[in-house]
N, C-alpha and C. Protein backbone atom coordinates (compact mmCIF):
# COMPACT_ATOMS: atom_id res chain seq x y z
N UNK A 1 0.82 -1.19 0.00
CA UNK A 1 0.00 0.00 0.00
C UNK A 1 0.86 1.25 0.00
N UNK A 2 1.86 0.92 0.91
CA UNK A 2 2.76 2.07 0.99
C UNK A 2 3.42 2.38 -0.90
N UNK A 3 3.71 1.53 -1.13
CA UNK A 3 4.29 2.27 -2.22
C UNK A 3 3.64 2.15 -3.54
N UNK A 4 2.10 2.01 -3.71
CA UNK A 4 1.37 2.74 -4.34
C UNK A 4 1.40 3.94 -4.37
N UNK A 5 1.18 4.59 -2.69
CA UNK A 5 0.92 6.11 -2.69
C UNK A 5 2.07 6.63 -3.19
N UNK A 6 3.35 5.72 -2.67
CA UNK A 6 5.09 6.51 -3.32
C UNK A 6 4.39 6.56 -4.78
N UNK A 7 3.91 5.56 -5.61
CA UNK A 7 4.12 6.02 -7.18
C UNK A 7 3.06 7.00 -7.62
N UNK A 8 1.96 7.21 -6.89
CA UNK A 8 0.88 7.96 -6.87
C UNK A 8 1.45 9.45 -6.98
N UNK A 9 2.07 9.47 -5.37
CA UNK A 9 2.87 11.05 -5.59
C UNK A 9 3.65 11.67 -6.66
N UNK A 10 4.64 10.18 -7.04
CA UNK A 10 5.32 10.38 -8.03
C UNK A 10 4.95 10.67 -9.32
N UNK A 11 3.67 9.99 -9.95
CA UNK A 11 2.61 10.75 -10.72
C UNK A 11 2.69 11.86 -10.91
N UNK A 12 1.80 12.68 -9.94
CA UNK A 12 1.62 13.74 -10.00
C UNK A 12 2.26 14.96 -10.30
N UNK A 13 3.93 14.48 -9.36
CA UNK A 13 5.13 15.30 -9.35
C UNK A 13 5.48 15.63 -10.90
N UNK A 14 5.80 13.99 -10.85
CA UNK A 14 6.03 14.67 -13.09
C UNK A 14 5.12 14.51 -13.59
N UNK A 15 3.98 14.37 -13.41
CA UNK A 15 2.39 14.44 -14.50
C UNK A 15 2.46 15.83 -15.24
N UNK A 16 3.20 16.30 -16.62
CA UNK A 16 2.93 17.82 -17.02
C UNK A 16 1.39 18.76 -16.80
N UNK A 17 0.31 17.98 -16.09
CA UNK A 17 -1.13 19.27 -15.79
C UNK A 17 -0.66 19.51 -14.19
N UNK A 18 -0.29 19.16 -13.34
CA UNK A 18 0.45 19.56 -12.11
C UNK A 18 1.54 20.72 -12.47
N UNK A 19 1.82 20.60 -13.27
CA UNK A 19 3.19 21.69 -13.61
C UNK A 19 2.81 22.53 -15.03
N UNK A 20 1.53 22.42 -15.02
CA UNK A 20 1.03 23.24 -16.66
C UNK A 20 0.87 24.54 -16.36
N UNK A 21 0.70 24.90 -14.79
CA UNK A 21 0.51 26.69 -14.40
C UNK A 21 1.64 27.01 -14.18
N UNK A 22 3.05 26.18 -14.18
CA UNK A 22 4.09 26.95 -13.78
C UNK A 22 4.91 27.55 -15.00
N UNK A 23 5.45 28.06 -14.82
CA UNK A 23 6.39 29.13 -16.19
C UNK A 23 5.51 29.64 -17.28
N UNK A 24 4.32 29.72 -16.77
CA UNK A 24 3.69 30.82 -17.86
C UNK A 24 3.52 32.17 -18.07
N UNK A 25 4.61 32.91 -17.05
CA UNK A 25 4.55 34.27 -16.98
C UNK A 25 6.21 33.78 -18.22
N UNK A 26 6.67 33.68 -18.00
CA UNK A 26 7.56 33.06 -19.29
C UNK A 26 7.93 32.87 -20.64
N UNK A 27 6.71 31.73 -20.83
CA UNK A 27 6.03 31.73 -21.95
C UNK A 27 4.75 32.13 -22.45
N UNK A 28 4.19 32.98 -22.05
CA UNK A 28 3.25 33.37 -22.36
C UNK A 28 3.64 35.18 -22.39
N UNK A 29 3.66 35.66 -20.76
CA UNK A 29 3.29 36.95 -20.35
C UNK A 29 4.62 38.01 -20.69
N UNK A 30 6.00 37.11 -20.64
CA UNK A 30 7.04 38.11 -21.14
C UNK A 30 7.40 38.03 -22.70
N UNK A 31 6.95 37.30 -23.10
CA UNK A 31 6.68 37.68 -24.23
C UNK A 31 6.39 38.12 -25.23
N UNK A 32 4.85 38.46 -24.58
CA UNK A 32 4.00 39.54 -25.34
C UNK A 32 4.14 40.87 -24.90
N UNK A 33 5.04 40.91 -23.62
CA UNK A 33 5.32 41.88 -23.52
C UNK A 33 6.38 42.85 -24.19
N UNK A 34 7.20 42.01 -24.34
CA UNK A 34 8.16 42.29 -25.45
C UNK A 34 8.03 42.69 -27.10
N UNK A 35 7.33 41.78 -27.48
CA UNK A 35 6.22 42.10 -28.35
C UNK A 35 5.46 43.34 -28.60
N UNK A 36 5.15 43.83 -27.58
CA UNK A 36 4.29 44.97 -27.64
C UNK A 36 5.36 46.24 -27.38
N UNK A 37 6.81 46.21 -27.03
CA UNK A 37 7.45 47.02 -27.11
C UNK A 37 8.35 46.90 -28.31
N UNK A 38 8.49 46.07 -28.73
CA UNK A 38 9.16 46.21 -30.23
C UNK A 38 8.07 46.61 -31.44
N UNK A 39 7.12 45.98 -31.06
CA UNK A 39 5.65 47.01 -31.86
C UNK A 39 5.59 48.92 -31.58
N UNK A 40 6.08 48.73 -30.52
CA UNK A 40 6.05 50.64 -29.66
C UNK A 40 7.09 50.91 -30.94
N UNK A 41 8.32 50.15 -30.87
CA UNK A 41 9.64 50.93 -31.46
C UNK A 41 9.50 50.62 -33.04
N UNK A 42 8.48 49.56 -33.76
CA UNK A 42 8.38 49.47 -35.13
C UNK A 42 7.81 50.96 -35.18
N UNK A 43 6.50 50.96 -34.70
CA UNK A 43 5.90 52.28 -35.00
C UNK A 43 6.81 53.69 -34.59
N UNK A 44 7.99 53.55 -33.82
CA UNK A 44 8.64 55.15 -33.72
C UNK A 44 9.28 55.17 -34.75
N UNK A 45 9.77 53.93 -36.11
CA UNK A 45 10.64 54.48 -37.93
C UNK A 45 9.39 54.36 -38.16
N UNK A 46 7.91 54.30 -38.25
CA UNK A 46 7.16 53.62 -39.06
C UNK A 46 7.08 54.53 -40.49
N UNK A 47 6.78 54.37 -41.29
CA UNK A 47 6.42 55.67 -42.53
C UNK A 47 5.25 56.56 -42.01
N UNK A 48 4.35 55.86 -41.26
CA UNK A 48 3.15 56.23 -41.41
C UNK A 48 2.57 57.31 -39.79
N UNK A 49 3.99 57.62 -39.47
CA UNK A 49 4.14 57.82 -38.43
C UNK A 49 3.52 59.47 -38.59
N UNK A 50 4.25 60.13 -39.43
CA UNK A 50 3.76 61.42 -39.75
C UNK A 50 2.34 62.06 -39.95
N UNK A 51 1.78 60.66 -40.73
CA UNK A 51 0.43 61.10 -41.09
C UNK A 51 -0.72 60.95 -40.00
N UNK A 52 -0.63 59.67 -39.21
CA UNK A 52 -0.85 59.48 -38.31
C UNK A 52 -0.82 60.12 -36.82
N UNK A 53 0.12 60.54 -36.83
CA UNK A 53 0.52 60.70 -35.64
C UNK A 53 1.54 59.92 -34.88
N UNK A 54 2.84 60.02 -34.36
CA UNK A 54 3.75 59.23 -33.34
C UNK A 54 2.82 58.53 -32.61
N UNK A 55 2.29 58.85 -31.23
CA UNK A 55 1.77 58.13 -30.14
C UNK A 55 0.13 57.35 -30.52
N UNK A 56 -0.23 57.78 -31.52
CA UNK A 56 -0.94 56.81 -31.93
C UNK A 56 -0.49 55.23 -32.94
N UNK A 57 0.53 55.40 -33.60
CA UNK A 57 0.99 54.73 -34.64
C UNK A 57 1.64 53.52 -33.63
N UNK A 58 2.38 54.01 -33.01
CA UNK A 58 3.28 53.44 -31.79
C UNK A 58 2.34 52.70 -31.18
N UNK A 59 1.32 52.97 -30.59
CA UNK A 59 0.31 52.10 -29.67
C UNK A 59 -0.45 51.39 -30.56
N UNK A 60 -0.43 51.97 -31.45
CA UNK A 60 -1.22 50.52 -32.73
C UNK A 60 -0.25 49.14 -33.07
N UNK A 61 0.83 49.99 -33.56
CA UNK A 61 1.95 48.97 -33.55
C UNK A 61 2.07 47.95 -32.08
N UNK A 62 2.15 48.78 -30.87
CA UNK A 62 2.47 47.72 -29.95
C UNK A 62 1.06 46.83 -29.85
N UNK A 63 0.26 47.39 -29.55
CA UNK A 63 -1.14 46.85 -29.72
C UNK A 63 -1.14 45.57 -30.34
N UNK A 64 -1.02 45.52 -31.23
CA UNK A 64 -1.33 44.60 -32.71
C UNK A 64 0.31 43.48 -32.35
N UNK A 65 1.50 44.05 -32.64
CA UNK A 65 2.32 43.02 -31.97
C UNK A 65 1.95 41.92 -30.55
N UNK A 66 1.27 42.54 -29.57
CA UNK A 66 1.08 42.31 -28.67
C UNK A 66 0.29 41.40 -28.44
N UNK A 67 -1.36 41.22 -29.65
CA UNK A 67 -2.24 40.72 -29.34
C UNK A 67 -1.82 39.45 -30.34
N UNK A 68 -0.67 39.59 -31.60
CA UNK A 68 -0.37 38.40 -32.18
C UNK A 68 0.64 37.89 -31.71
N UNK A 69 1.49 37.83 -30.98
CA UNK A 69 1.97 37.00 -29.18
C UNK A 69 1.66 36.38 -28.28
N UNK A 70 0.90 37.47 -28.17
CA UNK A 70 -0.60 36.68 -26.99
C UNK A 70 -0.81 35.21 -27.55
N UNK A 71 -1.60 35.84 -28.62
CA UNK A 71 -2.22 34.28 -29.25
C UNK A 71 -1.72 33.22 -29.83
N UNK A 72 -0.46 33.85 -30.32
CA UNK A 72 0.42 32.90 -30.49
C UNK A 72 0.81 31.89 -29.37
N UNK A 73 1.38 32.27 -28.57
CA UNK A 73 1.67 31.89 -27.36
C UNK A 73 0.86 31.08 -26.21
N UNK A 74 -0.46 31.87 -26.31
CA UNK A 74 -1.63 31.21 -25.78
C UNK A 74 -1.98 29.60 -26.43
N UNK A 75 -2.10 29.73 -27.74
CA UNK A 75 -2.15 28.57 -28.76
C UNK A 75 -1.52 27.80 -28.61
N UNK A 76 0.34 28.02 -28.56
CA UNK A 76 0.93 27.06 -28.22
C UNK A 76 1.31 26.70 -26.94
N UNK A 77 0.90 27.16 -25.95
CA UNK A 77 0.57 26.54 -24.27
C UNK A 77 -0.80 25.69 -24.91
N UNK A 78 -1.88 25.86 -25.27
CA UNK A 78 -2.94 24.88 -25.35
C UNK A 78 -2.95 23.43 -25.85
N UNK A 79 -1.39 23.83 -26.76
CA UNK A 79 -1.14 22.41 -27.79
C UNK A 79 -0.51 21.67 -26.51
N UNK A 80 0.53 22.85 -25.95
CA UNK A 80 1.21 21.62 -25.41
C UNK A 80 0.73 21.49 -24.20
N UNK A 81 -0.44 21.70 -23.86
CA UNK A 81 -0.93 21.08 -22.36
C UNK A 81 -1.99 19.91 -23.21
N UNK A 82 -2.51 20.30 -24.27
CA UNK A 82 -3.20 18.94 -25.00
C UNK A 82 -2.60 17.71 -25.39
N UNK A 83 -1.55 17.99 -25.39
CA UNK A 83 -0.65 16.81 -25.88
C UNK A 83 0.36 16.45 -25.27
N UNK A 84 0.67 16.80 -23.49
CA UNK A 84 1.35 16.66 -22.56
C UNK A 84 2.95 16.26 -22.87
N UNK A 85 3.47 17.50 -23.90
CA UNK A 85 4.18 17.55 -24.13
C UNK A 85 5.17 18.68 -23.50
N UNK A 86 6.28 18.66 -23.75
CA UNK A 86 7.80 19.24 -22.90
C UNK A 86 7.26 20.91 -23.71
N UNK A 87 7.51 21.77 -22.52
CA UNK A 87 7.55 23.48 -23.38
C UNK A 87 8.21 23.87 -24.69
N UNK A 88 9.63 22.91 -24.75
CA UNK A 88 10.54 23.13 -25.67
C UNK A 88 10.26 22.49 -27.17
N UNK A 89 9.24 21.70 -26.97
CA UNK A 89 8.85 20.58 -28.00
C UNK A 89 8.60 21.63 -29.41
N UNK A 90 8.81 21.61 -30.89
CA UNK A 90 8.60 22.47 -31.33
C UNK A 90 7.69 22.35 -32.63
N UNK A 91 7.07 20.81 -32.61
CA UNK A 91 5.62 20.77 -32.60
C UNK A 91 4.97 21.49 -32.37
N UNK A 92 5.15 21.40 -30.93
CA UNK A 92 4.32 22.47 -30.45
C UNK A 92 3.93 24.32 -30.71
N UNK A 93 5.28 24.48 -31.28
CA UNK A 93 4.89 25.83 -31.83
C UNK A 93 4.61 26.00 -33.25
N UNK A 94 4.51 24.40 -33.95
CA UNK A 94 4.10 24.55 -35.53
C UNK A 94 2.78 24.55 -35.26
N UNK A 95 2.06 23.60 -34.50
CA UNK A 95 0.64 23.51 -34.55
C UNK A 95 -0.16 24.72 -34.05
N UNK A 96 0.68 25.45 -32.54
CA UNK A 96 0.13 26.28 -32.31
C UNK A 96 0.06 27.78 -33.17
N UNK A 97 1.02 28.00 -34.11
CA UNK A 97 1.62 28.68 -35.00
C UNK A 97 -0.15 28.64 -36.39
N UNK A 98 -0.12 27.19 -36.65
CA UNK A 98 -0.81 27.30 -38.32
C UNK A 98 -2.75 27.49 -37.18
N UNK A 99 -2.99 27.18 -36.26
CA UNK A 99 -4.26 27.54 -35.86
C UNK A 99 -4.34 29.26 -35.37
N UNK A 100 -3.36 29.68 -34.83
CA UNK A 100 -3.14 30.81 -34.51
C UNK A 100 -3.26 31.87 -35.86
N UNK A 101 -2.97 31.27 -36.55
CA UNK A 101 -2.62 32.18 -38.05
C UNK A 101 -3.75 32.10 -38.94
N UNK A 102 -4.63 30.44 -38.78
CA UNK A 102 -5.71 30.43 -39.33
C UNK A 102 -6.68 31.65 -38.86
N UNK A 103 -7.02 31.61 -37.42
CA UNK A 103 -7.81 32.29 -36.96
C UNK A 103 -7.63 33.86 -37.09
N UNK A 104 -6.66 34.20 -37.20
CA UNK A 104 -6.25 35.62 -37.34
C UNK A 104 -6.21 36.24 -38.73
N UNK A 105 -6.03 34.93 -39.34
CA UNK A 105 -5.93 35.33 -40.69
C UNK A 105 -7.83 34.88 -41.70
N UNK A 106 -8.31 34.66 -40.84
CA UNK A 106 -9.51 34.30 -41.18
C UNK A 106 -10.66 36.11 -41.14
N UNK A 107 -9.76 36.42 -39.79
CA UNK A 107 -10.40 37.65 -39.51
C UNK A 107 -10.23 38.88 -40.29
N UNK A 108 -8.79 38.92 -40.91
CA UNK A 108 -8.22 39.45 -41.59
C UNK A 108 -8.49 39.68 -43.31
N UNK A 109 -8.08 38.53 -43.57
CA UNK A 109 -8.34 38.18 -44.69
C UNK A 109 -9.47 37.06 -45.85
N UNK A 110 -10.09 36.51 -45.03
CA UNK A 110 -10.99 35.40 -45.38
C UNK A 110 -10.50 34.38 -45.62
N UNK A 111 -10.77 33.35 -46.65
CA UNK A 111 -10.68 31.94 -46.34
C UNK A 111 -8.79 31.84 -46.74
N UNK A 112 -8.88 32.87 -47.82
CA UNK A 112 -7.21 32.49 -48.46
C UNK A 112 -6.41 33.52 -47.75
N UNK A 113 -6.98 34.41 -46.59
CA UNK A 113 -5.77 35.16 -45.90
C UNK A 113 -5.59 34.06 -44.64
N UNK A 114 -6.58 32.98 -44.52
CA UNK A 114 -6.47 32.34 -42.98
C UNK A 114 -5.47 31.06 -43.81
N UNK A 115 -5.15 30.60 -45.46
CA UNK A 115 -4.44 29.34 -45.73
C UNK A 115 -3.19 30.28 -45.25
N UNK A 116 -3.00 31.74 -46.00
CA UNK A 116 -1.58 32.12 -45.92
C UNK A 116 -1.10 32.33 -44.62
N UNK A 117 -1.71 33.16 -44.06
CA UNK A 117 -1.39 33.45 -42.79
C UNK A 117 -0.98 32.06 -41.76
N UNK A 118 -1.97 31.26 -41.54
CA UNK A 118 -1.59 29.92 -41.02
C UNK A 118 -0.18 29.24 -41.69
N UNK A 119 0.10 29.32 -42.34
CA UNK A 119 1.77 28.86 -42.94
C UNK A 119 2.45 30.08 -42.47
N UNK A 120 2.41 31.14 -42.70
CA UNK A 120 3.34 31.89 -42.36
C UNK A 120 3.46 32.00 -40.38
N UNK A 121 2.17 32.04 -40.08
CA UNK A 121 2.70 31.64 -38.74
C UNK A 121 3.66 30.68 -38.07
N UNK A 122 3.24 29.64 -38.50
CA UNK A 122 3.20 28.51 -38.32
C UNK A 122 5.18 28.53 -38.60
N UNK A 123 5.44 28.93 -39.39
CA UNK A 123 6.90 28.62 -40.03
C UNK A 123 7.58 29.72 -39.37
N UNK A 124 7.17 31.00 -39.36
CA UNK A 124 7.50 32.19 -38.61
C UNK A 124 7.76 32.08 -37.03
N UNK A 125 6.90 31.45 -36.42
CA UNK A 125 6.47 31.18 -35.21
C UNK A 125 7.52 29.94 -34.15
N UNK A 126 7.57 28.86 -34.98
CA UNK A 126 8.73 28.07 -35.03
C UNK A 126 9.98 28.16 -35.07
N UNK A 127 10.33 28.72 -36.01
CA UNK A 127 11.70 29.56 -36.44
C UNK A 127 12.10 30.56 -35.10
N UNK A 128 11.06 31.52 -34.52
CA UNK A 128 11.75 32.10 -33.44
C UNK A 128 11.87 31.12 -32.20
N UNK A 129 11.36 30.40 -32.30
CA UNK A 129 11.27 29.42 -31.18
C UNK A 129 12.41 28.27 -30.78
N UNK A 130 12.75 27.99 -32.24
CA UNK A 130 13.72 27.48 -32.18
C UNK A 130 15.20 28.26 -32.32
N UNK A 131 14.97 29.66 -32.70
CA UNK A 131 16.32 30.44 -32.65
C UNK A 131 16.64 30.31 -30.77
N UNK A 132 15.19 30.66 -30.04
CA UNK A 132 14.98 31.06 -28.89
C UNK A 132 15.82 30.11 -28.17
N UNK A 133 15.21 28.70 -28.53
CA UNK A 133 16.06 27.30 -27.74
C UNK A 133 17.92 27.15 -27.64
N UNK A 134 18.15 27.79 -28.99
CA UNK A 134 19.67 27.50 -29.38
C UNK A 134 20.09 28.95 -28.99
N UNK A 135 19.81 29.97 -28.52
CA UNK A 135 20.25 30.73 -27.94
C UNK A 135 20.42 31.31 -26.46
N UNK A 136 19.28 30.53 -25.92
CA UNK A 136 18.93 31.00 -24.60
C UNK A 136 20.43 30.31 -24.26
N UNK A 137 21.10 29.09 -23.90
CA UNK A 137 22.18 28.60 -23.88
C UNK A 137 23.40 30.05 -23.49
N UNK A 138 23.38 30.69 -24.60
CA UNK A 138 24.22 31.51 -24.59
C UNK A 138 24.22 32.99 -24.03
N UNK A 139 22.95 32.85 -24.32
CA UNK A 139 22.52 34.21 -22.97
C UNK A 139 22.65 34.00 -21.54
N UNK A 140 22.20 32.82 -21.17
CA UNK A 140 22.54 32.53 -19.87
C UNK A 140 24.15 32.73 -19.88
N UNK A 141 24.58 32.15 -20.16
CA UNK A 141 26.44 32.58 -20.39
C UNK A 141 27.16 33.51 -19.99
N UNK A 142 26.47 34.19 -21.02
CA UNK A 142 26.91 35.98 -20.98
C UNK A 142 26.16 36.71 -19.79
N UNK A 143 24.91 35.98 -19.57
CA UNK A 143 24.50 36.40 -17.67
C UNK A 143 25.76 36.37 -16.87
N UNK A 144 25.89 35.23 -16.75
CA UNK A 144 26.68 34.51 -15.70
C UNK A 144 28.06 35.08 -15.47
N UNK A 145 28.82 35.60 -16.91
CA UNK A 145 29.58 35.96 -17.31
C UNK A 145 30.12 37.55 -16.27
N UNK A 146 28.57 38.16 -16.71
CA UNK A 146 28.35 39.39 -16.16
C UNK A 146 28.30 39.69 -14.47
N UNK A 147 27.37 38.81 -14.52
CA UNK A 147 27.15 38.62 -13.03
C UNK A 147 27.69 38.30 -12.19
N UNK A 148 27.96 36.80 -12.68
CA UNK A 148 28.92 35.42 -12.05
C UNK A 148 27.27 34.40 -11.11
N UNK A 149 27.95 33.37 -10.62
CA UNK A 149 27.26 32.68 -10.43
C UNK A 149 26.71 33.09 -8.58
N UNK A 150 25.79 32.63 -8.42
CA UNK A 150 24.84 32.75 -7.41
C UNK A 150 26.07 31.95 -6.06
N UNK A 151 26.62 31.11 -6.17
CA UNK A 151 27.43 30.72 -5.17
C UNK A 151 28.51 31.55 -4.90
N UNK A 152 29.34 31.62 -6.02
CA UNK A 152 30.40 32.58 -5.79
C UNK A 152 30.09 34.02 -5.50
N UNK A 153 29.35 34.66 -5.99
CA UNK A 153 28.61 35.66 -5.61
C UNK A 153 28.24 35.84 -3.68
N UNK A 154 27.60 34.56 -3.46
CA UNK A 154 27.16 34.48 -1.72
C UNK A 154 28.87 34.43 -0.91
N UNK A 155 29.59 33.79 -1.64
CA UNK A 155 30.96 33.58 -1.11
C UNK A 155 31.71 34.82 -0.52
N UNK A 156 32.10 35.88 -2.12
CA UNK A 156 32.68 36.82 -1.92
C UNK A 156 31.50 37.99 -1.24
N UNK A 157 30.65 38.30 -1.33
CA UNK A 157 29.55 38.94 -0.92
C UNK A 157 29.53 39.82 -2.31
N UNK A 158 29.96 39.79 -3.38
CA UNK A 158 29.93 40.58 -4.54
C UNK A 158 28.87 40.58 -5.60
N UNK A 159 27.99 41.06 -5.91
CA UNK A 159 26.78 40.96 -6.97
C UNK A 159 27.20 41.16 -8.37
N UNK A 160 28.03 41.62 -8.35
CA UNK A 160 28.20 42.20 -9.79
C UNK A 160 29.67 41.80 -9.79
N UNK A 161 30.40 40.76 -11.20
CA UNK A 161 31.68 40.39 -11.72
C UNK A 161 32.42 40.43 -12.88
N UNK A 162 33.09 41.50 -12.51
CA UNK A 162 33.06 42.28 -14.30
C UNK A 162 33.43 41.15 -15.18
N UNK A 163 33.57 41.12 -16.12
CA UNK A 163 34.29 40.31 -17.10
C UNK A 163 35.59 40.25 -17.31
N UNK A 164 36.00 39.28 -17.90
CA UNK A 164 37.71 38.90 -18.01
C UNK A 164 38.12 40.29 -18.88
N UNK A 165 37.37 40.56 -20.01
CA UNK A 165 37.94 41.48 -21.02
C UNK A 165 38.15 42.70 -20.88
N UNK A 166 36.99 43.06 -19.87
CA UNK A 166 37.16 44.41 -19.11
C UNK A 166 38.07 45.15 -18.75
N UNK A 167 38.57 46.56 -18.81
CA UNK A 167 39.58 46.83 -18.10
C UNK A 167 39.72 47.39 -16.64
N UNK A 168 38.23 47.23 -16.44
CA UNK A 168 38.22 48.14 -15.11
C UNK A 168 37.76 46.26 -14.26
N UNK A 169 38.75 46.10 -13.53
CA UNK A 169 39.20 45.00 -12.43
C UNK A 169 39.14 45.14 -11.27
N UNK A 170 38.65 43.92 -10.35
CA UNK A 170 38.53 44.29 -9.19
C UNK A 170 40.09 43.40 -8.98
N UNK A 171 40.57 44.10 -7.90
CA UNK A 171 42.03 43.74 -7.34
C UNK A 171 42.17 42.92 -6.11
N UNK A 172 42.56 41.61 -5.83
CA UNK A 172 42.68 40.72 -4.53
C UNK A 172 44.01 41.43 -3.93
N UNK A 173 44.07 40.66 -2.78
CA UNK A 173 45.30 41.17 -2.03
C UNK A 173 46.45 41.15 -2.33
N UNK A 174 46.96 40.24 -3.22
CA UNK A 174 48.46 40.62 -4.01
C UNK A 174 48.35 41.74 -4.95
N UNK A 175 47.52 41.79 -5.76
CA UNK A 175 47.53 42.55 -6.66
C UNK A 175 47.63 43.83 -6.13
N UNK A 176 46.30 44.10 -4.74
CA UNK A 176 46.24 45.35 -4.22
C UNK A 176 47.61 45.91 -3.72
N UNK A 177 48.47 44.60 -3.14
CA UNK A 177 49.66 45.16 -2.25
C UNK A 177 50.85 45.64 -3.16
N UNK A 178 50.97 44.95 -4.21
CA UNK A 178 52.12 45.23 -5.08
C UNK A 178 51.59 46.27 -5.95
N UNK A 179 50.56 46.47 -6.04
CA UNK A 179 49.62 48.22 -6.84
C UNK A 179 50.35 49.28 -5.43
N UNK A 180 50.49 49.25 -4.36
CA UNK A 180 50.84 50.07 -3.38
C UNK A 180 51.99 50.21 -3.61
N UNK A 181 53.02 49.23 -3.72
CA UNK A 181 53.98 49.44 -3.83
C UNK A 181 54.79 49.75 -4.44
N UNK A 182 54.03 49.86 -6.36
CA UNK A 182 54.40 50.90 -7.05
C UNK A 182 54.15 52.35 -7.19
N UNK A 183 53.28 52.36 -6.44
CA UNK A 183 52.47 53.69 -5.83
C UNK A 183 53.94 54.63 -5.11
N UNK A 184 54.13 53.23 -3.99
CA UNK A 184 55.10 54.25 -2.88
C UNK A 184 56.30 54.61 -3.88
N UNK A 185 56.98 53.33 -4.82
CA UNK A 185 58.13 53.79 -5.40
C UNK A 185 58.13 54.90 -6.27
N UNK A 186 56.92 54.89 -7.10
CA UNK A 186 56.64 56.15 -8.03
C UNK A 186 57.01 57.42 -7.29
N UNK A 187 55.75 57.74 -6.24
CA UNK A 187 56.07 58.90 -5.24
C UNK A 187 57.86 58.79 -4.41
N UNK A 188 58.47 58.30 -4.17
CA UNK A 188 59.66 58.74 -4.06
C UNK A 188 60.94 58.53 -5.10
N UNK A 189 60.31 58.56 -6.04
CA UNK A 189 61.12 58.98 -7.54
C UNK A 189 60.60 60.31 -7.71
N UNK A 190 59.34 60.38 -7.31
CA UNK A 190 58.95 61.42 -8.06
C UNK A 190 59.30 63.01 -6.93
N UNK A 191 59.29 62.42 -5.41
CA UNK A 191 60.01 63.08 -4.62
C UNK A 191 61.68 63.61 -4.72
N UNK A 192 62.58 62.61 -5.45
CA UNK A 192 63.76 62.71 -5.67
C UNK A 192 64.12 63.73 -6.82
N UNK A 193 62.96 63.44 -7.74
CA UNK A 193 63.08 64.61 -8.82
C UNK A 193 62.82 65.65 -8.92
N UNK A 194 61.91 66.26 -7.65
CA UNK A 194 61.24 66.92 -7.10
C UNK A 194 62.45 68.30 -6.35
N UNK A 195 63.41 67.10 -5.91
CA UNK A 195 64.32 67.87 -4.96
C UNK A 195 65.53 67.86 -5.97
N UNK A 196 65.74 67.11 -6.39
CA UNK A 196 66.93 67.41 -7.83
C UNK A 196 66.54 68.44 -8.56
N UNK A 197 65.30 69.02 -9.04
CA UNK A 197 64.92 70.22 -9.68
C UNK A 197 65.01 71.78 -8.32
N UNK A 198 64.62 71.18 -7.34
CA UNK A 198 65.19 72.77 -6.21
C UNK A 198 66.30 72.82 -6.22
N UNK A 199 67.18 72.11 -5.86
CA UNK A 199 68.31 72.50 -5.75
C UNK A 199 69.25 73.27 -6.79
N UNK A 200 68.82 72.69 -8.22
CA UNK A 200 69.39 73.11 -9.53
C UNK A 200 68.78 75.05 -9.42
């Protein structure tokens, strides 16, 4: 009996609808948020900016970026909680991609703006998704890089670790002591020359 309930729990633990509300500010909510600010900044070159108006063009732009994110995104959380598949799966962003595009493009354009649009999502949609996968890798990197890691960080008590390439360095205790000590020799060269020029 006892270790029914062990595999029972264990179920649940990795069952993906137990874990389908977690990381959706993620994939879903920073997203579109982003979205809706690169829509802000399409519309500040837009052409149509003049005729329009800036702060209207801009909020249409983010607007409209924003709400085809959303749904994008929304779509493909639905696939992949329907098909209890991994976030990264990228199925998942073809299917959610060609229904997302149908529907938008249905609204848009009718029956042959919802075939095009649904492919172009669909392939569009994927493509960032999978740039997203093979890059995040390297952003974390260049985090870490910047930052440094969460242990070493608690160690030294330091938040912030410049980079190797940098020229502005933080200095340990040799470095600091022998930086002094060209310090002191400089200043009494520079004292000696100091007094070699009075006397002359």
């Amino acid at each position: 009996m006892a270790t029914s309930e062990k595999t029972l729990e264990e179920e649940e633990v990795t069952s993906p609808s137990s874990s389908s509300s977690e990381g959706w500010k993620e994939r879903i909510l920073i997203p579109t948020l982003l979205a809706g600010i690169a829509g802000g900044g399409v519309g500040l070159v837009s052409k149509h900016r003049k005729v329009h108006g800036l702060p209207n063009i801009s909020a249409t732009y983010a607007a409209n970026f924003a709400i085809v994110t959303g749904c994008y995104c929304g779509a493909r959380e639905f696939v992949r909680a329907s098909r209890a598949s991994k976030p990264d799966d990228l199925l998942n962003s073809a299917i959610g991609g060609f229904g997302t595009g149908a529907v938008l493009g249905r609204l848009q354009g009718g029956q042959t703006g919802a075939f095009r649009y649904s492919i172009i999502f669909a392939v569009v949609g994927t493509t960032v998704d999978y740039a997203t996968l093979k890059l995040k890798p390297v952003l974390n990197s260049f985090r870490e890089s910047i930052v440094g890691d969460n242990d070493s960080t608690q160690k030294n008590g330091d938040w912030l670790k410049w980079p190797e390439w940098s020229p502005i360095q933080v200095l340990d205790e040799e470095a600091l002591a022998a930086k002094k000590a060209r310090e002191q020799q400089l200043f009494a060269q520079r004292n000696v020359h100091n007094l070699g020029k009075e006397e002359s």
